[in-house]
PDB file of N, CA and C in Angstrom:
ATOM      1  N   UNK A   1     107.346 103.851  96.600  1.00  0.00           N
ATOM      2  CA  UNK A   1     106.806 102.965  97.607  1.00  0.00           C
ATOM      3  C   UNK A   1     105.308 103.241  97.719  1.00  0.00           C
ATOM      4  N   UNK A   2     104.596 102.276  97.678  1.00  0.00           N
ATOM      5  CA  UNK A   2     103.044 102.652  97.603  1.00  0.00           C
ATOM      6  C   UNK A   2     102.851 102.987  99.081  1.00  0.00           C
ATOM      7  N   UNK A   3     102.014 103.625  99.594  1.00  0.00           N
ATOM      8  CA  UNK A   3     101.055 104.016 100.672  1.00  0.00           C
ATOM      9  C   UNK A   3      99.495 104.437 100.838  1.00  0.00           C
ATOM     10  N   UNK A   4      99.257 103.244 101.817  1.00  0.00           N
ATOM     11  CA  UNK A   4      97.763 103.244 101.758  1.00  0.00           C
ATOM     12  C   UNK A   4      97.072 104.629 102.183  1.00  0.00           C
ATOM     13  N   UNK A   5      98.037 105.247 103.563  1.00  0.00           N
ATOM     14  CA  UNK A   5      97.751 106.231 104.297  1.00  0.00           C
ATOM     15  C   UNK A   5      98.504 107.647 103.391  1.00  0.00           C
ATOM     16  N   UNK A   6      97.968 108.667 103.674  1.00  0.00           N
ATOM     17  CA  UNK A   6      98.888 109.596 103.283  1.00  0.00           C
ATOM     18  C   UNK A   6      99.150 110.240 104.681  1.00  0.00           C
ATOM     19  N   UNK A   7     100.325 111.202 104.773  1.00  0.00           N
ATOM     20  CA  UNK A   7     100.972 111.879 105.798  1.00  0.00           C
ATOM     21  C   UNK A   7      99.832 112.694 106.797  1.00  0.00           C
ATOM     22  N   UNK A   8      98.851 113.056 106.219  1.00  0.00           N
ATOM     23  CA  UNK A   8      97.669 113.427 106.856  1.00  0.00           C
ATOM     24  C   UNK A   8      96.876 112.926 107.734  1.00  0.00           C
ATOM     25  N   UNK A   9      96.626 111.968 107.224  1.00  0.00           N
ATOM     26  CA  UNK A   9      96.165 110.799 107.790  1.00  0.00           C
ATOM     27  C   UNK A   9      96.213 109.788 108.667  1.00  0.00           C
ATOM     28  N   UNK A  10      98.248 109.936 108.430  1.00  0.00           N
ATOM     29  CA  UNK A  10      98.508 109.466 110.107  1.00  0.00           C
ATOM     30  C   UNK A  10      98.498 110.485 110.513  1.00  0.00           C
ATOM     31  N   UNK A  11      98.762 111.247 110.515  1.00  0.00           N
ATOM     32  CA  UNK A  11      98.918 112.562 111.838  1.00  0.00           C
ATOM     33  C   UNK A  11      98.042 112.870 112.395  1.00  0.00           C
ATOM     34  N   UNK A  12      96.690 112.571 111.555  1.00  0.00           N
ATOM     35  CA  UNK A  12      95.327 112.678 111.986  1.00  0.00           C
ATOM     36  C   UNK A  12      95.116 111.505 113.340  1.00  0.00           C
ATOM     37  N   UNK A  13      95.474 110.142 112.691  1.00  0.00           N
ATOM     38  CA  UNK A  13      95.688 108.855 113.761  1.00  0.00           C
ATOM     39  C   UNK A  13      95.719 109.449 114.970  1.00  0.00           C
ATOM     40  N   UNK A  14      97.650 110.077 114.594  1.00  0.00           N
ATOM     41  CA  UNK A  14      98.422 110.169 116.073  1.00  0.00           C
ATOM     42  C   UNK A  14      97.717 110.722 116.798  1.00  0.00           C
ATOM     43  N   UNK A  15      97.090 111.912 116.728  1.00  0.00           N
ATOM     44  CA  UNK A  15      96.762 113.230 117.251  1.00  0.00           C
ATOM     45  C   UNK A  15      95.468 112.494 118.134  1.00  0.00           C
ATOM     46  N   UNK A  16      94.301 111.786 117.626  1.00  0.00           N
ATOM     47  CA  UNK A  16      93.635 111.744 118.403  1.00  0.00           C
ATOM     48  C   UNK A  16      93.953 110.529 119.102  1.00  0.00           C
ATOM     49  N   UNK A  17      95.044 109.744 118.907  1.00  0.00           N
ATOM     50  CA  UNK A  17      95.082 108.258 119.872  1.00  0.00           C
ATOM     51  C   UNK A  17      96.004 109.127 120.966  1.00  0.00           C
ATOM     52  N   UNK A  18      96.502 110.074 120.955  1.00  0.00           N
ATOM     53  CA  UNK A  18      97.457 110.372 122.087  1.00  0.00           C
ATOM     54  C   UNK A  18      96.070 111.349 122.817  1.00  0.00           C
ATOM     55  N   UNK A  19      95.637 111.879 122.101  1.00  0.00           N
ATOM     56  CA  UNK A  19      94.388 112.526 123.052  1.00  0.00           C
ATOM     57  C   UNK A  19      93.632 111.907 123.720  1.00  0.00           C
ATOM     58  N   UNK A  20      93.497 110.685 123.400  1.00  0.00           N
ATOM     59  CA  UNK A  20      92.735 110.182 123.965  1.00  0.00           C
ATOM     60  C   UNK A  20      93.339 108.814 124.959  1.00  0.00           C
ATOM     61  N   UNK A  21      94.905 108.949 124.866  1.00  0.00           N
ATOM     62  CA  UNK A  21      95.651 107.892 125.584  1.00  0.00           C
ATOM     63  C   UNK A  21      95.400 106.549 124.681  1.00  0.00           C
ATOM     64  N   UNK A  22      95.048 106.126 123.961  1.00  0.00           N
ATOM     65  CA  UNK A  22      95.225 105.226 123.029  1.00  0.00           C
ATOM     66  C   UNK A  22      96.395 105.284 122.424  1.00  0.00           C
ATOM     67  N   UNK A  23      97.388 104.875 122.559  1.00  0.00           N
ATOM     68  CA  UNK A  23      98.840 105.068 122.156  1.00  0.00           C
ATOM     69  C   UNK A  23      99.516 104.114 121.171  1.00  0.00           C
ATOM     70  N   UNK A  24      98.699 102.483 120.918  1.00  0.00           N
ATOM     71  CA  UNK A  24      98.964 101.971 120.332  1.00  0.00           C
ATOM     72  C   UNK A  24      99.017 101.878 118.284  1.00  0.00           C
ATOM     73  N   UNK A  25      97.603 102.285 118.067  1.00  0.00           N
ATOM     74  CA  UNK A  25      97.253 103.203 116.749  1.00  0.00           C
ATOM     75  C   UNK A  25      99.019 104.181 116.351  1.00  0.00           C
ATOM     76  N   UNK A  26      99.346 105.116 117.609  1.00  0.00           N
ATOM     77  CA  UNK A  26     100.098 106.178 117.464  1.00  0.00           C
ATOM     78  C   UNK A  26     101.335 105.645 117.194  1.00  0.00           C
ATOM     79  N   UNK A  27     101.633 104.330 117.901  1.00  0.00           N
ATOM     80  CA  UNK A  27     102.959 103.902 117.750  1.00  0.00           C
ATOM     81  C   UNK A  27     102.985 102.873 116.198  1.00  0.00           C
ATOM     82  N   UNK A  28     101.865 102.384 116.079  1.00  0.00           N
ATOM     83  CA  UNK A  28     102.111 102.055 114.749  1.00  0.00           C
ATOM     84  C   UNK A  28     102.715 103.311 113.251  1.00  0.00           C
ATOM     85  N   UNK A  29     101.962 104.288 113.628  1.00  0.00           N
ATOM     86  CA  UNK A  29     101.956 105.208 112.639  1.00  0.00           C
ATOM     87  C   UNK A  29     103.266 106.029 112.665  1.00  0.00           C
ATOM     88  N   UNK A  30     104.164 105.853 114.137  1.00  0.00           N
ATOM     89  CA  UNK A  30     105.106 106.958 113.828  1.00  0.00           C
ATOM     90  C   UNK A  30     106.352 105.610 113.281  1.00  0.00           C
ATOM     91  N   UNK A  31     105.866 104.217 113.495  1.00  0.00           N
ATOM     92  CA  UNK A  31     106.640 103.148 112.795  1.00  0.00           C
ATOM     93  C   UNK A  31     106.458 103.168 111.258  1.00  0.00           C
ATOM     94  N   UNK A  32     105.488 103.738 110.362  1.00  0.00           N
ATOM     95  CA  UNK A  32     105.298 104.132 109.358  1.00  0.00           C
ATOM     96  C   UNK A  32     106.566 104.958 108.688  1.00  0.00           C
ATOM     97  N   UNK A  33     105.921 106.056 109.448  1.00  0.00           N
ATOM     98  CA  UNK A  33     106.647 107.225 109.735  1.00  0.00           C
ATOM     99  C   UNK A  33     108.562 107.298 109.425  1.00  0.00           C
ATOM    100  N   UNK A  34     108.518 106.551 110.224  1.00  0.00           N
ATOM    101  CA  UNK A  34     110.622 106.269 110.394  1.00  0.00           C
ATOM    102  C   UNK A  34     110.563 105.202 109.042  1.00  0.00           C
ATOM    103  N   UNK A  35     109.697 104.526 108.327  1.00  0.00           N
ATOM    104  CA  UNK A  35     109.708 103.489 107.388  1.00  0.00           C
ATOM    105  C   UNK A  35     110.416 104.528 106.338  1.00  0.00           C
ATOM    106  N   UNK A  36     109.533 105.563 106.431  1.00  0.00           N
ATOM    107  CA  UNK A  36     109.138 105.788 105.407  1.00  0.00           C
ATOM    108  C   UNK A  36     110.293 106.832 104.853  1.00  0.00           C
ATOM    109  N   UNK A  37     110.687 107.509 106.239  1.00  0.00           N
ATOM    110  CA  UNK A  37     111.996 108.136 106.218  1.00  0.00           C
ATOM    111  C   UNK A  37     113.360 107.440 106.096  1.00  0.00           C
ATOM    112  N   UNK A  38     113.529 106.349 106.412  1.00  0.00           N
ATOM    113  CA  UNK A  38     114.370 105.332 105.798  1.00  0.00           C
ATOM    114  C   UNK A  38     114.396 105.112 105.032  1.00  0.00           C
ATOM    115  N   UNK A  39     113.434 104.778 104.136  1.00  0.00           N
ATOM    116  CA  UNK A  39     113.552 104.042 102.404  1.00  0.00           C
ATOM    117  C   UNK A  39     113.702 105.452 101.442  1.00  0.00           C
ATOM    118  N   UNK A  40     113.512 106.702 102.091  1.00  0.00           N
ATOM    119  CA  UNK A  40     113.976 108.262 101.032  1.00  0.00           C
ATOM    120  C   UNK A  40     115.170 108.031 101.261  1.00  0.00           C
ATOM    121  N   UNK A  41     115.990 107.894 102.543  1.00  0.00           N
ATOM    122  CA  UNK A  41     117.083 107.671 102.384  1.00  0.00           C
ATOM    123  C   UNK A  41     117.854 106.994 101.262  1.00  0.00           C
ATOM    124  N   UNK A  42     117.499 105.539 101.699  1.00  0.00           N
ATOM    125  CA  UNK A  42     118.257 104.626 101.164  1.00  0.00           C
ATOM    126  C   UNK A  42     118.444 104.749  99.848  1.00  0.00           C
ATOM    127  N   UNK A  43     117.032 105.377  99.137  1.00  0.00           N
ATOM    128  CA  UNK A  43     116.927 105.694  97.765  1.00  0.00           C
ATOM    129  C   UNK A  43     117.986 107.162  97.532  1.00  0.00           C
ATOM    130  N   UNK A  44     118.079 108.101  98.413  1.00  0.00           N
ATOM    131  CA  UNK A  44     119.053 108.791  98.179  1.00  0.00           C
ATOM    132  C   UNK A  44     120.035 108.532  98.090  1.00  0.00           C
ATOM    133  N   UNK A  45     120.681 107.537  98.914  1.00  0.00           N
ATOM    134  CA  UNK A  45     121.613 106.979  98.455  1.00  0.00           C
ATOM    135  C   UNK A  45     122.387 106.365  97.257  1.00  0.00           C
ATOM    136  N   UNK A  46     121.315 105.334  96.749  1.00  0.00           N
ATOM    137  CA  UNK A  46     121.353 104.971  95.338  1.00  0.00           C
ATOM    138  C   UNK A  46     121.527 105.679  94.263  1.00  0.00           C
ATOM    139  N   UNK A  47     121.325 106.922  94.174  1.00  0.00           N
ATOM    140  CA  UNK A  47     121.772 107.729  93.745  1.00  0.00           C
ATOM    141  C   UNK A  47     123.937 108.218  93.676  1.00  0.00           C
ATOM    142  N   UNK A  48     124.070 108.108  94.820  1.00  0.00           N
ATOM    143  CA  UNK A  48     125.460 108.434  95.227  1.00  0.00           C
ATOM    144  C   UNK A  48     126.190 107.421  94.742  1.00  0.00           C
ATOM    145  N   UNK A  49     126.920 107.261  93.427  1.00  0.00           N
ATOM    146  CA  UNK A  49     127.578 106.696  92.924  1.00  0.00           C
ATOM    147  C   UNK A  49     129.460 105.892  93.376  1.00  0.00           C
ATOM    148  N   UNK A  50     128.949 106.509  94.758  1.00  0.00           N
ATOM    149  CA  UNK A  50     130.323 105.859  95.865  1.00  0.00           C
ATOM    150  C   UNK A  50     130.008 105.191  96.506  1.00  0.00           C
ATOM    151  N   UNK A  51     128.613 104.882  96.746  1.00  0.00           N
ATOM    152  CA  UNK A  51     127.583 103.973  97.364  1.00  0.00           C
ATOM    153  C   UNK A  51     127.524 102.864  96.991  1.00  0.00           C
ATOM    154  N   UNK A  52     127.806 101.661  97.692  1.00  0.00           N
ATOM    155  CA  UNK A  52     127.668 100.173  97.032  1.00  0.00           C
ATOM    156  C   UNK A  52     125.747 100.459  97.169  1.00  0.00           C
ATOM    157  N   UNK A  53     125.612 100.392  96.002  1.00  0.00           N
ATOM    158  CA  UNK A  53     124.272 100.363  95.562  1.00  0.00           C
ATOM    159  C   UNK A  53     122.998  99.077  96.074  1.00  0.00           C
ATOM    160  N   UNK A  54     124.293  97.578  95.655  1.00  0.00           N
ATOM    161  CA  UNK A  54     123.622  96.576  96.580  1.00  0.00           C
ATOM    162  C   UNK A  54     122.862  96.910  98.156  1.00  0.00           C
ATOM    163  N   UNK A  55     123.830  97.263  98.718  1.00  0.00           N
ATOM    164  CA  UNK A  55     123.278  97.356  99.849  1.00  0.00           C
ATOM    165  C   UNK A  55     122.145  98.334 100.351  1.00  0.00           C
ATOM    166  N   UNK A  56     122.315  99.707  99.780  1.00  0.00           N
ATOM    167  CA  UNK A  56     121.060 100.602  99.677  1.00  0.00           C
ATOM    168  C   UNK A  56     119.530  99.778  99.133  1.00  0.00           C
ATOM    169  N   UNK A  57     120.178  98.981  97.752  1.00  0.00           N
ATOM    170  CA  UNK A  57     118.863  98.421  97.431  1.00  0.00           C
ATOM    171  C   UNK A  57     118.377  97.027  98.322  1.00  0.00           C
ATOM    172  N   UNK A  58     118.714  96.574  98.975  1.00  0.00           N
ATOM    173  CA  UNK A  58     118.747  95.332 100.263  1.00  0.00           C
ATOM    174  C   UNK A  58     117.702  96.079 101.215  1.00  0.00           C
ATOM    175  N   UNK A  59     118.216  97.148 101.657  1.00  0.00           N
ATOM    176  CA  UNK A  59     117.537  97.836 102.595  1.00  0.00           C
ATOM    177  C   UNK A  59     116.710  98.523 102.302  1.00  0.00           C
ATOM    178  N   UNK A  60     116.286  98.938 101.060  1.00  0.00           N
ATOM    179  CA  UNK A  60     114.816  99.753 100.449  1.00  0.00           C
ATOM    180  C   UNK A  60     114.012  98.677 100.551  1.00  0.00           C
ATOM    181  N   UNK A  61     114.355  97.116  99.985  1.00  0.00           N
ATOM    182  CA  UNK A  61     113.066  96.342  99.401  1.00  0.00           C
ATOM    183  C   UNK A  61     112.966  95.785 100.583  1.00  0.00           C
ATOM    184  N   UNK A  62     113.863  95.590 101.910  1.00  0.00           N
ATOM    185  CA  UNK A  62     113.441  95.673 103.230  1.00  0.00           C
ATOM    186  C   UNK A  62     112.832  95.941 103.966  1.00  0.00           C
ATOM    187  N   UNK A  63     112.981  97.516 103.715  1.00  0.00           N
ATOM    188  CA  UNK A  63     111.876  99.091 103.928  1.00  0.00           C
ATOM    189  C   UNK A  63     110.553  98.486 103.531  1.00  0.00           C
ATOM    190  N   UNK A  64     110.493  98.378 102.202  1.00  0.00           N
ATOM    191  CA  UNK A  64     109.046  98.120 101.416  1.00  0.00           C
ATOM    192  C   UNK A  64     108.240  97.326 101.988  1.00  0.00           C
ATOM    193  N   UNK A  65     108.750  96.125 102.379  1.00  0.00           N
ATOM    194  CA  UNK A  65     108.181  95.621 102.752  1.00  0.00           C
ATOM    195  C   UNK A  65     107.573  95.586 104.192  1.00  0.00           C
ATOM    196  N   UNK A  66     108.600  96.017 105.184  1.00  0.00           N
ATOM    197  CA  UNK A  66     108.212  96.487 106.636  1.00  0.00           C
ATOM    198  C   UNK A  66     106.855  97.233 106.508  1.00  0.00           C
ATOM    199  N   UNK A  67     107.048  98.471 105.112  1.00  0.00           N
ATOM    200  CA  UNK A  67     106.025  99.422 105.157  1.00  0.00           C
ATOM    201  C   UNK A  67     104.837  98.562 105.239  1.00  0.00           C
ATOM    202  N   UNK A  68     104.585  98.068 103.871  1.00  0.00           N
ATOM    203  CA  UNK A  68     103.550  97.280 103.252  1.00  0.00           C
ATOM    204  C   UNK A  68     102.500  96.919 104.635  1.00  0.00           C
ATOM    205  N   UNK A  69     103.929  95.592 105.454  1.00  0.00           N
ATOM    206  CA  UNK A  69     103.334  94.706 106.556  1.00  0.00           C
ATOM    207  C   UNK A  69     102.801  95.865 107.915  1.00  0.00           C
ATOM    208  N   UNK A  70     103.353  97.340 107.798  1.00  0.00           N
ATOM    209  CA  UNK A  70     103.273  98.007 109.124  1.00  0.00           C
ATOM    210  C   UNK A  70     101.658  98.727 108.670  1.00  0.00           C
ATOM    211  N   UNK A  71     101.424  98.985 107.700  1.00  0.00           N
ATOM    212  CA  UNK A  71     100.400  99.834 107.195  1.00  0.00           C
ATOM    213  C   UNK A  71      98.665  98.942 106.856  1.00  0.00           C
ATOM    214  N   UNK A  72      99.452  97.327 106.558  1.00  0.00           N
ATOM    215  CA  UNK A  72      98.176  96.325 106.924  1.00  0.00           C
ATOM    216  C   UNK A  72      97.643  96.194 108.394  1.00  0.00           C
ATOM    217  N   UNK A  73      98.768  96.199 108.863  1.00  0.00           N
ATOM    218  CA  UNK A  73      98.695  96.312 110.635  1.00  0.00           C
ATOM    219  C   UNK A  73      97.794  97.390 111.102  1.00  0.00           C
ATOM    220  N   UNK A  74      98.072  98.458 110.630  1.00  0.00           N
ATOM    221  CA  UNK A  74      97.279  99.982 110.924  1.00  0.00           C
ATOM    222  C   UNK A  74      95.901  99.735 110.710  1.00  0.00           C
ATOM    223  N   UNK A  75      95.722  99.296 109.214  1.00  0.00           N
ATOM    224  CA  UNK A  75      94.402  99.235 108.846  1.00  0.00           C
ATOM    225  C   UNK A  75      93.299  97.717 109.276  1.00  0.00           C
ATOM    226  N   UNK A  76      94.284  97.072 109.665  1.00  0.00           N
ATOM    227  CA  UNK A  76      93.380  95.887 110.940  1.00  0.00           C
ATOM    228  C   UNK A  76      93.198  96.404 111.932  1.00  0.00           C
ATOM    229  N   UNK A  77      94.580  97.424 113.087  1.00  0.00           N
ATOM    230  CA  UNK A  77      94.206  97.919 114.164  1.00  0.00           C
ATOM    231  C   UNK A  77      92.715  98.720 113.854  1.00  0.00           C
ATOM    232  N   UNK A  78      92.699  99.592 113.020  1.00  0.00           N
ATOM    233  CA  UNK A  78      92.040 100.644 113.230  1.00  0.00           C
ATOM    234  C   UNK A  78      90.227  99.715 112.630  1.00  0.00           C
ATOM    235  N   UNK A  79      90.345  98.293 112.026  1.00  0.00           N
ATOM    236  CA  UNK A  79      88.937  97.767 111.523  1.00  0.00           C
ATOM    237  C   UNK A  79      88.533  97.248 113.179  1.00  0.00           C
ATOM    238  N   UNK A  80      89.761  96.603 113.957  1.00  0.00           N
ATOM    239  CA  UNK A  80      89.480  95.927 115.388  1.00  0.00           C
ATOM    240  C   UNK A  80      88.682  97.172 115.914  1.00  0.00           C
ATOM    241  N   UNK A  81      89.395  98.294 116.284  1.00  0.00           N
ATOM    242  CA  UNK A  81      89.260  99.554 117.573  1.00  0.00           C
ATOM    243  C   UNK A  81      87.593  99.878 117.038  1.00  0.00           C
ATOM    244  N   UNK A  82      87.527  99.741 115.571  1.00  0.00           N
ATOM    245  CA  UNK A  82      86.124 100.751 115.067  1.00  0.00           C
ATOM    246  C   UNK A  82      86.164 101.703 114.915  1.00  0.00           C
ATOM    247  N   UNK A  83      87.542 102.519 114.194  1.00  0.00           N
ATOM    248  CA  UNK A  83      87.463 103.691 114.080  1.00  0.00           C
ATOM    249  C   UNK A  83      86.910 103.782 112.595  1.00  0.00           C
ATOM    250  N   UNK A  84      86.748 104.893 112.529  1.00  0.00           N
ATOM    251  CA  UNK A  84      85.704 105.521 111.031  1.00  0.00           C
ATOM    252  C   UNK A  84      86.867 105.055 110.125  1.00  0.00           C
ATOM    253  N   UNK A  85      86.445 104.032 108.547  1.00  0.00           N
ATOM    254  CA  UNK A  85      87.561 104.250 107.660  1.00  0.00           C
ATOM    255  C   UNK A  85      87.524 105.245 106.674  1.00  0.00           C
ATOM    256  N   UNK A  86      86.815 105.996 106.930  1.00  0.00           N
ATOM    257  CA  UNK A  86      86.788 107.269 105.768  1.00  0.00           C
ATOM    258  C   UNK A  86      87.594 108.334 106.401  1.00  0.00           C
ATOM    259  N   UNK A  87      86.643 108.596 107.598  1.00  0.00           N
ATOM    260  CA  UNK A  87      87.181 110.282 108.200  1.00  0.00           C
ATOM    261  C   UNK A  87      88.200 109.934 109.467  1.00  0.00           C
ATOM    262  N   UNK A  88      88.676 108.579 109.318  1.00  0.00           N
ATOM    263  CA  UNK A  88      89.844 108.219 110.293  1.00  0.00           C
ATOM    264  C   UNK A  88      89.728 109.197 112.003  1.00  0.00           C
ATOM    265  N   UNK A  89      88.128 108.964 112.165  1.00  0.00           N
ATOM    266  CA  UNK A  89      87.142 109.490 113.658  1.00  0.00           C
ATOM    267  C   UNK A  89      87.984 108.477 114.289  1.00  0.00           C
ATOM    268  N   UNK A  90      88.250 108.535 115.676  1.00  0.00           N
ATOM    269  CA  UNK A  90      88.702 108.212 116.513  1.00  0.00           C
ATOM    270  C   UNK A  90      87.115 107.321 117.327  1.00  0.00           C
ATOM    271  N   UNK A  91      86.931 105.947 117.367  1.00  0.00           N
ATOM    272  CA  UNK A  91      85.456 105.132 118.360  1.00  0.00           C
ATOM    273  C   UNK A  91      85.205 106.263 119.416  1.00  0.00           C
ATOM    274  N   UNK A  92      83.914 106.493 119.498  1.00  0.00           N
ATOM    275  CA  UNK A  92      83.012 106.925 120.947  1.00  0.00           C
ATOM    276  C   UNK A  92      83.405 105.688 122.033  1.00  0.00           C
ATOM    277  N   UNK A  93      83.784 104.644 121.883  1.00  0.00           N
ATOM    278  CA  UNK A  93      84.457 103.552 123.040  1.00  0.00           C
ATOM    279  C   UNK A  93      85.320 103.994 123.498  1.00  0.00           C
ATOM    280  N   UNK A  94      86.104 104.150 123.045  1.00  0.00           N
ATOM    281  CA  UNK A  94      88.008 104.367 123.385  1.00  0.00           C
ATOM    282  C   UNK A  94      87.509 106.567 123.598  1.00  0.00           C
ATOM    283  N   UNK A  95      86.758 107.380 122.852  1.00  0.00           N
ATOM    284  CA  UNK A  95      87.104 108.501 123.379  1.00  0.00           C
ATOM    285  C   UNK A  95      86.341 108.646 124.794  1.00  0.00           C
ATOM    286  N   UNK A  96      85.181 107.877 124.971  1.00  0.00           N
ATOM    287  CA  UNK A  96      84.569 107.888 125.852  1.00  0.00           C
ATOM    288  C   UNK A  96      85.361 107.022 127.395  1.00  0.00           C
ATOM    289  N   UNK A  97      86.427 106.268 127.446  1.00  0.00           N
ATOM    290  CA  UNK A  97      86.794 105.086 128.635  1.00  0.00           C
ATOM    291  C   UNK A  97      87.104 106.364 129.372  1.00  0.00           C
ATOM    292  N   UNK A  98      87.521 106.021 130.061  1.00  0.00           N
ATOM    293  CA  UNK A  98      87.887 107.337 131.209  1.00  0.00           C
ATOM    294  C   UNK A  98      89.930 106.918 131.136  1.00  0.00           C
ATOM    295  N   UNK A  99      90.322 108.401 130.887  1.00  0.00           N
ATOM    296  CA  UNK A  99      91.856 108.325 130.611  1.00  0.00           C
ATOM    297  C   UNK A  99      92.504 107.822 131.714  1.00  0.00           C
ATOM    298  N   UNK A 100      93.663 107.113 131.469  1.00  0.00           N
ATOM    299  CA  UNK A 100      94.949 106.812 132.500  1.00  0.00           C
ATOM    300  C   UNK A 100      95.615 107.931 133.201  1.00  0.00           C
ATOM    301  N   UNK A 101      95.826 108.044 134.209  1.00  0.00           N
ATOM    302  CA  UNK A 101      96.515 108.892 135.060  1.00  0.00           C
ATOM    303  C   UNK A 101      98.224 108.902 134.484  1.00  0.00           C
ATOM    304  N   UNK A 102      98.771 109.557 134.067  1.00  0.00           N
ATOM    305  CA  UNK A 102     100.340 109.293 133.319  1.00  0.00           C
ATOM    306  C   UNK A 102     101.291 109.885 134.714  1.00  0.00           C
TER     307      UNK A 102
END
């Protein structure tokens, strides 16, 4: 499955959108995240020769594609917000607003 982001990279995301109460960035990435842990599955599966295979492969190219569409999403959120696309910096806007009371 291709990926634009590597595992670093979101975690890098998460870490500063929850620091900074920006939560939306975070919820895209841990939707990555479960993508991405789903389609190892499913592919493990395919493997298991008691496995109707159809259906594992239904739900990988499913996967794939969720990924694909969840990870374009990321990288529009993050061109909208202005975060850095190199060093995936978190905007002086959003670290600077003054946080929500939780």
């Amino acid at each position: 499955m291709k990926q634009q982001f590597d595992p670093s990279q979101i975690s890098r995301i998460i870490d500063q959108s929850l620091a900074y109460q920006c939560a939306c960035p975070a919820q895209v990435c841990r939707a990555i995240f479960e993508l991405r842990d789903l389609h190892r599955y499913q592919m493990a599966c395919l493997n298991d020769t008691e496995n109707d295979a159809l259906v594992h492969r239904a739900i990988a190219d499913a996967t794939e594609q969720s990924h694909a569409a969840m990870e374009d999403c990321l990288t529009r959120v993050l061109e909208i917000e202005g975060w850095d696309p190199v060093t995936l910096a978190i905007p002086d806007a959003i670290r600077d607003k003054p946080r929500k009371s939780i």
